[in-house]
Protein backbone atom coordinates (compact mmCIF):
# COMPACT_ATOMS: atom_id res chain seq x y z
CA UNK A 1 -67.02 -18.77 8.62
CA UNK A 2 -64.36 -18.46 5.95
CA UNK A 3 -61.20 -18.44 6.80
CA UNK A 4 -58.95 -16.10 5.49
CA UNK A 5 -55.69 -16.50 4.59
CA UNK A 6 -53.52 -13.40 3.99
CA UNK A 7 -50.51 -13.43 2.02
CA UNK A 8 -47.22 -11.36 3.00
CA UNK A 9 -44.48 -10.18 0.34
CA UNK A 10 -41.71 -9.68 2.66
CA UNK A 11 -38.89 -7.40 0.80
CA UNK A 12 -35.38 -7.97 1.96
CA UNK A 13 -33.27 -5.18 1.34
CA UNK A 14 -30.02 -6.28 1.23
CA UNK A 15 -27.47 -3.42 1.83
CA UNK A 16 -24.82 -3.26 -1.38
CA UNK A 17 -21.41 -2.14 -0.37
CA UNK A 18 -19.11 -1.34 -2.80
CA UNK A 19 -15.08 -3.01 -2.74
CA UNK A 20 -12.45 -0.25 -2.21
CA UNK A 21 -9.74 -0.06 -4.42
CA UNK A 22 -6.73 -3.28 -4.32
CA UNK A 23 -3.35 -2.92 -4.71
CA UNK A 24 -1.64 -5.98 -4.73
CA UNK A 25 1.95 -7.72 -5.10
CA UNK A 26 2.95 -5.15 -2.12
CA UNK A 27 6.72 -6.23 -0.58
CA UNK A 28 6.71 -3.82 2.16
CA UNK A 29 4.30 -1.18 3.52
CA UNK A 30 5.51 1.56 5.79
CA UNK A 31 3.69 3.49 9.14
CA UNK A 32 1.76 5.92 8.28
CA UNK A 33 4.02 10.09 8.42
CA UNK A 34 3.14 13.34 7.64
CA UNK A 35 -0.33 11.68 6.52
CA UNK A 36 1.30 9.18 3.78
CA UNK A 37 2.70 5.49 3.93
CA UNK A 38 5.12 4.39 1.33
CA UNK A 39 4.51 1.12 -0.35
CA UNK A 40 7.59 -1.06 -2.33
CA UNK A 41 6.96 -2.88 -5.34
CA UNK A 42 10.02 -4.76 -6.35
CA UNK A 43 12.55 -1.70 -6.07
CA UNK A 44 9.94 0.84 -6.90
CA UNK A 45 8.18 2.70 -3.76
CA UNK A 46 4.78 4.80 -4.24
CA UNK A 47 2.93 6.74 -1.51
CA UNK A 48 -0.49 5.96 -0.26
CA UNK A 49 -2.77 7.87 1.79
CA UNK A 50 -5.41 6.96 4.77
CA UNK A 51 -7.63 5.47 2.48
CA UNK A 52 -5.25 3.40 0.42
CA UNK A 53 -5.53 5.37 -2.71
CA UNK A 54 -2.11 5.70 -4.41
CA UNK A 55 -1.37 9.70 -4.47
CA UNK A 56 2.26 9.11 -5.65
CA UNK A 57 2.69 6.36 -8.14
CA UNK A 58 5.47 4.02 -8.14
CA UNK A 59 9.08 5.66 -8.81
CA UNK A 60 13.06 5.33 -8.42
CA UNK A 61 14.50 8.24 -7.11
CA UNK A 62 12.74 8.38 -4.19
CA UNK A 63 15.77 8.19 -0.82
CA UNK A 64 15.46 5.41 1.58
CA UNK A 65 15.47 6.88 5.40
CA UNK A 66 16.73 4.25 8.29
CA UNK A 67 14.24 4.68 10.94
CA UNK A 68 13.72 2.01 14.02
CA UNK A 69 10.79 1.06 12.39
CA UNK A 70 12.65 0.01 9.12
CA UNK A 71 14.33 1.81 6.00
CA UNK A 72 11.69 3.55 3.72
CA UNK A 73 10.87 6.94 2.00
CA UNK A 74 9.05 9.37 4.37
CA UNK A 75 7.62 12.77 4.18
CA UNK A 76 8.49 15.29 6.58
CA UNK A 77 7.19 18.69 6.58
CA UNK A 78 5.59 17.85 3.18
CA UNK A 79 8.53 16.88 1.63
CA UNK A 80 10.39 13.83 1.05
CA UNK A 81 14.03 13.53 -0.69
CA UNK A 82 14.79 12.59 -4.16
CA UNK A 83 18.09 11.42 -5.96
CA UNK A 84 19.51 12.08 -10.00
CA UNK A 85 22.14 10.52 -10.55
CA UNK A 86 24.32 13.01 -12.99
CA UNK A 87 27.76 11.62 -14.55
CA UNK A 88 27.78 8.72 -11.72
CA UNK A 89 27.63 11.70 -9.15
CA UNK A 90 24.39 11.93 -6.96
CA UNK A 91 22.34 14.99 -6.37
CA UNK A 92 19.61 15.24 -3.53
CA UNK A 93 16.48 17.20 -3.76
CA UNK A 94 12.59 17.32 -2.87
CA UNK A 95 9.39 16.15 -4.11
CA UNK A 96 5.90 17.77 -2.29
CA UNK A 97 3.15 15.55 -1.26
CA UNK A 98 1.79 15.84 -4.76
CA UNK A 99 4.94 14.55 -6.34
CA UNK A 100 6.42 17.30 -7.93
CA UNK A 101 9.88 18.45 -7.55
CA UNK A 102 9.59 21.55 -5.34
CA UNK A 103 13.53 21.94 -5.00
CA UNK A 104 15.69 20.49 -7.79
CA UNK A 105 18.32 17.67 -6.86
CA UNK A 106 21.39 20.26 -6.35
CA UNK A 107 23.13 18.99 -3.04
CA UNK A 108 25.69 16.64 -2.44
CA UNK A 109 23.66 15.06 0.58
CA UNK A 110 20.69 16.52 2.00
CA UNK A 111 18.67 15.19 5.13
CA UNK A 112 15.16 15.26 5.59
CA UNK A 113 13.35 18.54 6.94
CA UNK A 114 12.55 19.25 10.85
CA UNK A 115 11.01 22.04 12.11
CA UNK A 116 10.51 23.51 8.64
CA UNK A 117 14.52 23.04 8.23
CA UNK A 118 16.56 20.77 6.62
CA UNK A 119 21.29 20.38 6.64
CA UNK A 120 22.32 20.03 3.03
CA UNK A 121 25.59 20.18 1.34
CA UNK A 122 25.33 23.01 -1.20
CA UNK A 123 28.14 22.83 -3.72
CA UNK A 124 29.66 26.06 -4.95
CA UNK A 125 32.60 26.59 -7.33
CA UNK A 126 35.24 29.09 -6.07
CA UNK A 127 38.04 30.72 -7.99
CA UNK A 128 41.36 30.18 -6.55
CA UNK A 129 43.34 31.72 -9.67
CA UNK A 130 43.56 31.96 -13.42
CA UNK A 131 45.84 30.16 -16.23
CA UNK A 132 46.93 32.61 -18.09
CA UNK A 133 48.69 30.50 -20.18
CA UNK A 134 45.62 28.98 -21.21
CA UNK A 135 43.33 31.71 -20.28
CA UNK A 136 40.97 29.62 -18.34
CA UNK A 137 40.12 30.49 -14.72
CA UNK A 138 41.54 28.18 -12.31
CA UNK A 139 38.34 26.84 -10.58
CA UNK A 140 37.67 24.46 -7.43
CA UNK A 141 34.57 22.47 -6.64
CA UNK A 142 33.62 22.91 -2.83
CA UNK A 143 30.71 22.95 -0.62
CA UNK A 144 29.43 23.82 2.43
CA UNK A 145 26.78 22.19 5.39
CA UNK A 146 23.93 25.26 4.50
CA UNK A 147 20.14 25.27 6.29
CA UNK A 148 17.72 25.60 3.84
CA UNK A 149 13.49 25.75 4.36
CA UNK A 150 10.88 23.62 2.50
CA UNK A 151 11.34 26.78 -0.45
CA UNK A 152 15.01 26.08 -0.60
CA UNK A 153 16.05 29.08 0.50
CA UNK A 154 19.22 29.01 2.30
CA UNK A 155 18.71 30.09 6.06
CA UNK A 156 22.03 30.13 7.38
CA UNK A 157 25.31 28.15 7.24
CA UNK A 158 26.49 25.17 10.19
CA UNK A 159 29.89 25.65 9.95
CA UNK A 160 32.03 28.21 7.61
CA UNK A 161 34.51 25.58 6.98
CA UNK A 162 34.68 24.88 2.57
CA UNK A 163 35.38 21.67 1.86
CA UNK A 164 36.98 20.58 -1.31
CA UNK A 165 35.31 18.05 -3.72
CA UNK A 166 36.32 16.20 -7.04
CA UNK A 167 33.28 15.40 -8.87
CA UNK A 168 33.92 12.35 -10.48
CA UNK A 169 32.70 8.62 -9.98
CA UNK A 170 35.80 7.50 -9.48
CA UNK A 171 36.60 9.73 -6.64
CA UNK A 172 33.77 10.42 -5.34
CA UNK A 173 31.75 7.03 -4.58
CA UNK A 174 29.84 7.48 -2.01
CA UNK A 175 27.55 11.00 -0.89
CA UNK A 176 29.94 13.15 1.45
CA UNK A 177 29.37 12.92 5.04
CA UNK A 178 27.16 15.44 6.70
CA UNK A 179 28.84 16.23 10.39
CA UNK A 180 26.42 18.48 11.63
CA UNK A 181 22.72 18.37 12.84
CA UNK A 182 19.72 20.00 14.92
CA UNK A 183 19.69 19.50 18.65
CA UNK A 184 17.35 22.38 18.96
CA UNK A 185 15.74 25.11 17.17
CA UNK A 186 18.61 27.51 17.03
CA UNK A 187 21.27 24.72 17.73
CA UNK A 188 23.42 22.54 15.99
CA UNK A 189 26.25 20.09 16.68
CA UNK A 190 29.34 19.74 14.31
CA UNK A 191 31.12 16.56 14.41
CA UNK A 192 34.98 17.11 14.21
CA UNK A 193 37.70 15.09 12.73
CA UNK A 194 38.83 13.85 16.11
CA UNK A 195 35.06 12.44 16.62
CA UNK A 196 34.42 15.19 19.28
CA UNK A 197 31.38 17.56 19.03
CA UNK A 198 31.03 21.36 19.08
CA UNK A 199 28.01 22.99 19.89
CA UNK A 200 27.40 26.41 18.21
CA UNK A 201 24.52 28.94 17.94
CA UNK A 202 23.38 29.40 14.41
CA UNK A 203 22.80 32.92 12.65
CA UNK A 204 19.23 33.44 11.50
């Protein structure tokens, strides 16, 4: 009887997976909001989303918000704050998840959005008189704590009080102080000079 001996090709098919996209040299990465993490390289910070693909490349101007889970850029209501610096004076504005300016740095501080909302300081020059030996208008920089929405419109204004401003570096140092914020959708709370609050009722 002849023996027969059979011969088996076994084929191994070995699965290939492909490697996802790196991004290295990363100094601080930031929980996940509004779908997007920010990421700091050196003092740059860039956006990433779920799947670690950079959607908003690495940039300056984008505003640092303290948070107790650390100081980053976030996006709230798909937008996240900006900063141009203009004559040594800084302007505030928005970027959209995209990262294109959607509302042009204008304000003298702005917070980030809530509720479709956001408090900025909207500057505004009013005439207070005229020179008439120069024949120049006499003009004042001022500006007010307005509620804008994610188009910039302006909703209503906090507080009708017009504060005077003098725009120049070496006055103006720091962003001014915003004293009011949300408590609740048609609520706000103005901090006073005496560190007392007031709560008032917006208009809409």
């Amino acid at each position: 009887m002849k023996k027969v001996i059979g011969l088996f090709l076994v084929v191994v098919i070995i699965p290939f997976f492909g490697f996802s996209q790196s991004i290295d040299n990363i100094d601080y990465i930031s929980p996940f909001y509004n779908g997007l993490a920010a990421i700091k390289q050196n003092s740059e910070w860039a956006f990433i989303n779920e799947k670690g693909a950079i959607v908003i490349d690495f940039r300056d101007d984008l505003v640092i918000t303290e948070s107790p889970e650390g100081n980053f850029p976030v996006f709230k209501n798909d937008r996240c704050l900006i900063e141009a610096k203009q004559d040594g004076i800084s302007y505030f504005g928005y970027i959209n998840t995209y990262g294109n300016t959607v509302i042009e740095p204008q304000y003298l501080n702005a917070r980030n959005f809530d509720n479709g909302v956001a408090i900025v300081l909207e500057l505004f020059k009013e005439q207070v008189g005229r020179n008439k030996a120069l024949g120049k208008n006499v003009v004042y920089d001022k500006y007010l704590e307005a509620v804008i929405d994610t188009n910039g419109t302006i909703k209503t204004y906090v507080s009708p009080k017009r504060v005077n401003v003098i725009l120049d570096k070496d006055f103006l140092k720091a962003p001014p102080k915003i004293t009011s914020k949300f408590i609740s959708d048609s609520l706000y709370a103005i901090e006073g000079e005496n560190k007392k609050w007031e709560i008032i009722q917006a208009n809409q």
